[in-house]
N, C-alpha and C. Protein backbone atom coordinates (compact mmCIF):
# COMPACT_ATOMS: atom_id res chain seq x y z
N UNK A 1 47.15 30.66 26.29
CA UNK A 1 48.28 31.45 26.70
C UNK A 1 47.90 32.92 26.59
N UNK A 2 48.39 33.73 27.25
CA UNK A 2 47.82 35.21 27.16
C UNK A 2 49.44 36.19 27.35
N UNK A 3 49.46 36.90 26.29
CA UNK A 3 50.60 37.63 26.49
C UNK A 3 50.29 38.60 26.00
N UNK A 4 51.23 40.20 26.39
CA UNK A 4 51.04 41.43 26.76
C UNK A 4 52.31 41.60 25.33
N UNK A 5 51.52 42.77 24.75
CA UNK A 5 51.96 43.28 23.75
C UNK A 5 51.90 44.31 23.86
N UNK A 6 52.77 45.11 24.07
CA UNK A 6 52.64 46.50 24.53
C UNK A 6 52.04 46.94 25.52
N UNK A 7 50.67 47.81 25.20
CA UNK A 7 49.65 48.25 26.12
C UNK A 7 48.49 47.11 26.31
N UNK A 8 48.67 46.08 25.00
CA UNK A 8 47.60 45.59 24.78
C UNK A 8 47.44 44.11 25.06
N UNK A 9 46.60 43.18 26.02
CA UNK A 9 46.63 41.85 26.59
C UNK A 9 45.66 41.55 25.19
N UNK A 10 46.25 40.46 25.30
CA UNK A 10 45.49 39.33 24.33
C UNK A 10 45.48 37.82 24.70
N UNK A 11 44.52 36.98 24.83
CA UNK A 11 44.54 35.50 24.48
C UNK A 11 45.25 35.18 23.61
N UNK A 12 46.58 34.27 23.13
CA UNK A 12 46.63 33.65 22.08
C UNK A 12 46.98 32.42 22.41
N UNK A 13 46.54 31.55 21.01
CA UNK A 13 46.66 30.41 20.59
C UNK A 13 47.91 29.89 20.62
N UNK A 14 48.57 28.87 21.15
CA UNK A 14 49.99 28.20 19.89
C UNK A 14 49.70 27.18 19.06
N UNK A 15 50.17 27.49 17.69
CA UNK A 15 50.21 27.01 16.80
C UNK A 15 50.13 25.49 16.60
N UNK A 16 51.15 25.27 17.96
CA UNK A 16 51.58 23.55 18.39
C UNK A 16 50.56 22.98 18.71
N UNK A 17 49.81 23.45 19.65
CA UNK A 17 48.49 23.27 19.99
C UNK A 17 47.50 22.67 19.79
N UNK A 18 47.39 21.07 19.98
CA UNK A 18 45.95 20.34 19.12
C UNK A 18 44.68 21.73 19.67
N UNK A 19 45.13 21.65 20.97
CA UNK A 19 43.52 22.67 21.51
C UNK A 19 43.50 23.65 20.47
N UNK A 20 44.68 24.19 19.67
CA UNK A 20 43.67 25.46 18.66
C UNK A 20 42.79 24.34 17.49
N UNK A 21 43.64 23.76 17.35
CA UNK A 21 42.82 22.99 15.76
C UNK A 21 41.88 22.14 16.35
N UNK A 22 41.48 22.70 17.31
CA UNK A 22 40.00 21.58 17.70
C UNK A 22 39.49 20.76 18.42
N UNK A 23 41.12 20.31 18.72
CA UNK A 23 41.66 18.36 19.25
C UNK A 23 42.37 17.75 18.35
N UNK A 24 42.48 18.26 17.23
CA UNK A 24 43.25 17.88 16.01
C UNK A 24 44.75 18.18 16.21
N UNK A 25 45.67 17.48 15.79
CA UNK A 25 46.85 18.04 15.46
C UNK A 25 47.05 19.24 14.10
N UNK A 26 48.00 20.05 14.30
CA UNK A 26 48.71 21.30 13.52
C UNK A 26 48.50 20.97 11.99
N UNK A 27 48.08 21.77 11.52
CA UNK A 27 48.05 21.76 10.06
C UNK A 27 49.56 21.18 9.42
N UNK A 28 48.68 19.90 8.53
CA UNK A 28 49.56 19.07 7.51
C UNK A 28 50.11 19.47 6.43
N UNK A 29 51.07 19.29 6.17
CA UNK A 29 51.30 19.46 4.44
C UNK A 29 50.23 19.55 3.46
N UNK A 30 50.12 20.47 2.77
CA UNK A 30 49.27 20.79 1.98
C UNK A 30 48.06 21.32 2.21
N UNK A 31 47.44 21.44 3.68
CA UNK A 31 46.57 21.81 3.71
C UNK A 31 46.51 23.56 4.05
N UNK A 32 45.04 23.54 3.95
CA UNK A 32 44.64 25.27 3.89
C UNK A 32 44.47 25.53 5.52
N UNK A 33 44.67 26.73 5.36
CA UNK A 33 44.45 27.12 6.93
C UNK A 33 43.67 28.66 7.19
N UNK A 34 42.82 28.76 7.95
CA UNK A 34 42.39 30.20 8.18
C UNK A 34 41.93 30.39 9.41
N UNK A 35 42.53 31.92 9.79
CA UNK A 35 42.78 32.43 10.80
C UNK A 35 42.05 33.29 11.28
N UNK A 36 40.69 32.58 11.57
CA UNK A 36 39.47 34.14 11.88
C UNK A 36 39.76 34.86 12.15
N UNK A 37 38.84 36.30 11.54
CA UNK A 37 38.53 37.27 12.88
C UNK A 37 38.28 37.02 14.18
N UNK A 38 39.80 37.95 15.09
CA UNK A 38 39.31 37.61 16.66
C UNK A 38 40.10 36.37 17.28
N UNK A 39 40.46 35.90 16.31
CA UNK A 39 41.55 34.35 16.46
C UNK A 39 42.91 34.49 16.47
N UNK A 40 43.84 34.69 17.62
CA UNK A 40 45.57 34.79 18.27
C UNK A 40 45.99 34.12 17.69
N UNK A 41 46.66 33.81 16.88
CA UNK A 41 47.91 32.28 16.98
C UNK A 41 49.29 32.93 17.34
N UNK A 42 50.28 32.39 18.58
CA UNK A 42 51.59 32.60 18.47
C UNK A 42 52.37 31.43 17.31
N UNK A 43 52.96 31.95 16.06
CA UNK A 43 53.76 30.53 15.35
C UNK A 43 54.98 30.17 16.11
N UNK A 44 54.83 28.85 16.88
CA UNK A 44 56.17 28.56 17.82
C UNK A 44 56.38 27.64 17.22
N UNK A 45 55.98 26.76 15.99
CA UNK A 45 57.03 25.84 15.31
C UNK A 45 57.21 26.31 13.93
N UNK A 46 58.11 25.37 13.45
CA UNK A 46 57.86 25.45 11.87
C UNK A 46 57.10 24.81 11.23
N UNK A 47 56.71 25.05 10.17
CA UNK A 47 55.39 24.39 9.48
C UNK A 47 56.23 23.65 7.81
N UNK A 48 55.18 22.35 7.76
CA UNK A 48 55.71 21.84 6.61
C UNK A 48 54.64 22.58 5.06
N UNK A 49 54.68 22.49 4.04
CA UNK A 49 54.63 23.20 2.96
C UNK A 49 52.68 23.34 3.20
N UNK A 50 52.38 24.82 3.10
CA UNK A 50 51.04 24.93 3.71
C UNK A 50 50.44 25.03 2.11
N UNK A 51 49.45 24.59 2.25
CA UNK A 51 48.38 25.22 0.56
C UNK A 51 48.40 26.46 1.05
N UNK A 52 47.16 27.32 1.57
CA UNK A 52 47.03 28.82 1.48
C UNK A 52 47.15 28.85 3.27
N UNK A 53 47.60 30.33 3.16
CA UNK A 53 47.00 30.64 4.76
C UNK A 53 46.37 31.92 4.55
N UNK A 54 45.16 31.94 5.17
CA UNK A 54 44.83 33.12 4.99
C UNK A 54 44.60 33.74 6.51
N UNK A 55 44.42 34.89 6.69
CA UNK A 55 44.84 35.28 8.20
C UNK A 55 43.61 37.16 8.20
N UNK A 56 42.73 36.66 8.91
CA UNK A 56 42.18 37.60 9.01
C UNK A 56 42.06 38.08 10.58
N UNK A 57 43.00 37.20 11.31
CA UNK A 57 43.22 37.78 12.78
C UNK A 57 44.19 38.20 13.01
N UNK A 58 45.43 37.41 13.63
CA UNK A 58 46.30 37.65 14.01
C UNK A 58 47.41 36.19 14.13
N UNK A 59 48.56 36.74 13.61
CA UNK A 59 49.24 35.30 13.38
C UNK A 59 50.43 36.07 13.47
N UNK A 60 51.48 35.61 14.58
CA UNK A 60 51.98 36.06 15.57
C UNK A 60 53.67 35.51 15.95
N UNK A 61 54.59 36.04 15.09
CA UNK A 61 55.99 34.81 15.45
C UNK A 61 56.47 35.08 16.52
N UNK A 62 56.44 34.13 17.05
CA UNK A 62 57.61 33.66 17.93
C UNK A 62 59.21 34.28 17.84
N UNK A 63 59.98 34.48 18.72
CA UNK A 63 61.15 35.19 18.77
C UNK A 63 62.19 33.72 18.72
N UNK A 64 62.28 32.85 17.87
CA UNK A 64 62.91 31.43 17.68
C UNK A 64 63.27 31.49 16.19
N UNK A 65 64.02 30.74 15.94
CA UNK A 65 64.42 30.13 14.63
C UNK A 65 63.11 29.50 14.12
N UNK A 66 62.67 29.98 13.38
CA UNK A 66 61.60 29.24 12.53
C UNK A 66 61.10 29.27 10.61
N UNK A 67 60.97 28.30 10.62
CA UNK A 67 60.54 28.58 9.00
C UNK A 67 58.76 28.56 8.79
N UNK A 68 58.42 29.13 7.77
CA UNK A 68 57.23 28.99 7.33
C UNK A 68 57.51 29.19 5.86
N UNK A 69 56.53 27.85 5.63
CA UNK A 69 56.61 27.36 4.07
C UNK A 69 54.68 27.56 3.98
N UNK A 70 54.55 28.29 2.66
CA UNK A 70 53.37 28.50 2.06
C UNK A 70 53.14 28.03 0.57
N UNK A 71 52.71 28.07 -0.10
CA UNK A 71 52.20 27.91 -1.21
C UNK A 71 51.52 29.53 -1.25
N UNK A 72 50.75 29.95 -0.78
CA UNK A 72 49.82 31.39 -0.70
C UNK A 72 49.92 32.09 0.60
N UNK A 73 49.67 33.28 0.89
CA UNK A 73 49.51 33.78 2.19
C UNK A 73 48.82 34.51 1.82
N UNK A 74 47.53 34.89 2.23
CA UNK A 74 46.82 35.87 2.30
C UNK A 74 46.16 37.04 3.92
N UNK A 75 46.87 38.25 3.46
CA UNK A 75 46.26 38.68 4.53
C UNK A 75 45.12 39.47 4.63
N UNK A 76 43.69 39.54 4.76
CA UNK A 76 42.80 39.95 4.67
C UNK A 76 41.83 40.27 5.96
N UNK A 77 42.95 42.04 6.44
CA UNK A 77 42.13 42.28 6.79
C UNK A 77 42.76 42.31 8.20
N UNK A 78 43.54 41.21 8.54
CA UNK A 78 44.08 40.89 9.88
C UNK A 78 45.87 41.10 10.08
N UNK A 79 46.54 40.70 10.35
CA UNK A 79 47.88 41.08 10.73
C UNK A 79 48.16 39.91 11.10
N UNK A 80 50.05 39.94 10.70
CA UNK A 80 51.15 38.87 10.29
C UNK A 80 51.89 39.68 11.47
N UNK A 81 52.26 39.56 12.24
CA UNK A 81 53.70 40.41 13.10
C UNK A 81 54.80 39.39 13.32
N UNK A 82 56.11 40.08 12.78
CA UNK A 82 57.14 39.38 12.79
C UNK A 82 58.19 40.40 13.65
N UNK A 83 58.19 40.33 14.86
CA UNK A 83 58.43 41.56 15.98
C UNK A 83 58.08 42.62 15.70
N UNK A 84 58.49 43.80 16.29
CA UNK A 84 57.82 45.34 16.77
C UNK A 84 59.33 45.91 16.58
N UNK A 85 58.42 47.78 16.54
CA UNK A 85 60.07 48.45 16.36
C UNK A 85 60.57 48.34 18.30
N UNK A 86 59.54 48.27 18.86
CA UNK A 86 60.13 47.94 20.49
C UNK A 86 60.79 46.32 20.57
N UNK A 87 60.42 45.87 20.31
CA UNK A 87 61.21 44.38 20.42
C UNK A 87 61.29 43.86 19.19
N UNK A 88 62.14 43.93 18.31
CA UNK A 88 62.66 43.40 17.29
C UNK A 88 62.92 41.60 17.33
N UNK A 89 62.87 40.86 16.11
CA UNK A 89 62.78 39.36 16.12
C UNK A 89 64.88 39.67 16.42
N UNK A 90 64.92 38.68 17.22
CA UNK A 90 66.16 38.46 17.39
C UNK A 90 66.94 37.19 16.87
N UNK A 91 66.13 36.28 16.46
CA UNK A 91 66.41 35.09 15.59
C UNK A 91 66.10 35.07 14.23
N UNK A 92 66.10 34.13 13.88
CA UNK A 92 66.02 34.04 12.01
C UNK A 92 64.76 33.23 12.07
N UNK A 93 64.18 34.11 11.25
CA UNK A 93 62.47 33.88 10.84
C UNK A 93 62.75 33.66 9.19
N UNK A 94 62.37 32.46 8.56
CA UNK A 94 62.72 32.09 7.11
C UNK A 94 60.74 31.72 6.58
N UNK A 95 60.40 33.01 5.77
CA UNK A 95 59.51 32.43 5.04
C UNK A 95 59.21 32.12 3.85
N UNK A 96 59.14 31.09 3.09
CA UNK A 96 59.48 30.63 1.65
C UNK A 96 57.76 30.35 0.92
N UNK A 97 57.63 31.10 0.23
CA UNK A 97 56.60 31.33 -0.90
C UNK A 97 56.72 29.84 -1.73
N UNK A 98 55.99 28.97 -2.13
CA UNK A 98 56.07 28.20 -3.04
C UNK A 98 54.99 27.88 -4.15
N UNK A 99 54.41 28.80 -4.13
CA UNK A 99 53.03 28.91 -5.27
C UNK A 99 53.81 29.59 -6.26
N UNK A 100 52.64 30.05 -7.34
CA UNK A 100 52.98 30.23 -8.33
C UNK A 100 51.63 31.22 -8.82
N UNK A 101 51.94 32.23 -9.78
CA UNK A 101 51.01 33.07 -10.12
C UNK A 101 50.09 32.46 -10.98
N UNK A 102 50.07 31.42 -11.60
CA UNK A 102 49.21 30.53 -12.58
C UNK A 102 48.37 29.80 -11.48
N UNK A 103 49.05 29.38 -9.92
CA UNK A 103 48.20 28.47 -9.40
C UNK A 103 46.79 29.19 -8.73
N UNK A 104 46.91 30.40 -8.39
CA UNK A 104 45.50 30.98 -7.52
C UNK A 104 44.17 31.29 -9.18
């Protein structure tokens, strides 16, 4: 999918997408996930309880009702956008932390 962000075109991924994970289906419960350098994802679903995400590209919400459940989020380096001051999220974006400072 390729969408225009401002001035700027990009390739991205959806999340839903076996083609990003490989041929695989969307990251499972509990598992880790990372988001190269150079690597789009739009998040167009909700996700069930993630171990870590770490995101050194670009990881990208969707303008929908969605939740994201983590255990960790790490951003290193890359960018989380949850709309722009030009287009603001117009739905409810719910993201729930479920780690713990003892667990990393």
């Amino acid at each position: 999918m390729a969408e225009t962000l401002g001035n700027e075109y990009l390739y991205i991924d959806r999340w839903s997408s076996p083609l990003t994970w490989g041929g695989e289906s969307p990251p499972g419960a509990g598992m880790m996930v990372s988001i190269p350098k150079g690597k789009n994802i739009l998040m167009d679903v909700s996700t069930p309880v993630l171990s870590t995400v770490i995101v050194e590209g670009k990881l990208i919400f969707e303008d929908k009702d969605l939740t994201f459940d983590a255990e960790y989020i790490m951003v290193m380096g890359g960018h989380m956008q949850i709309g722009t001051a030009a287009n603001p999220i117009q739905n409810k974006i719910t993201i729930t932390m479920h780690g713990t400072k003892e667990g990393m």
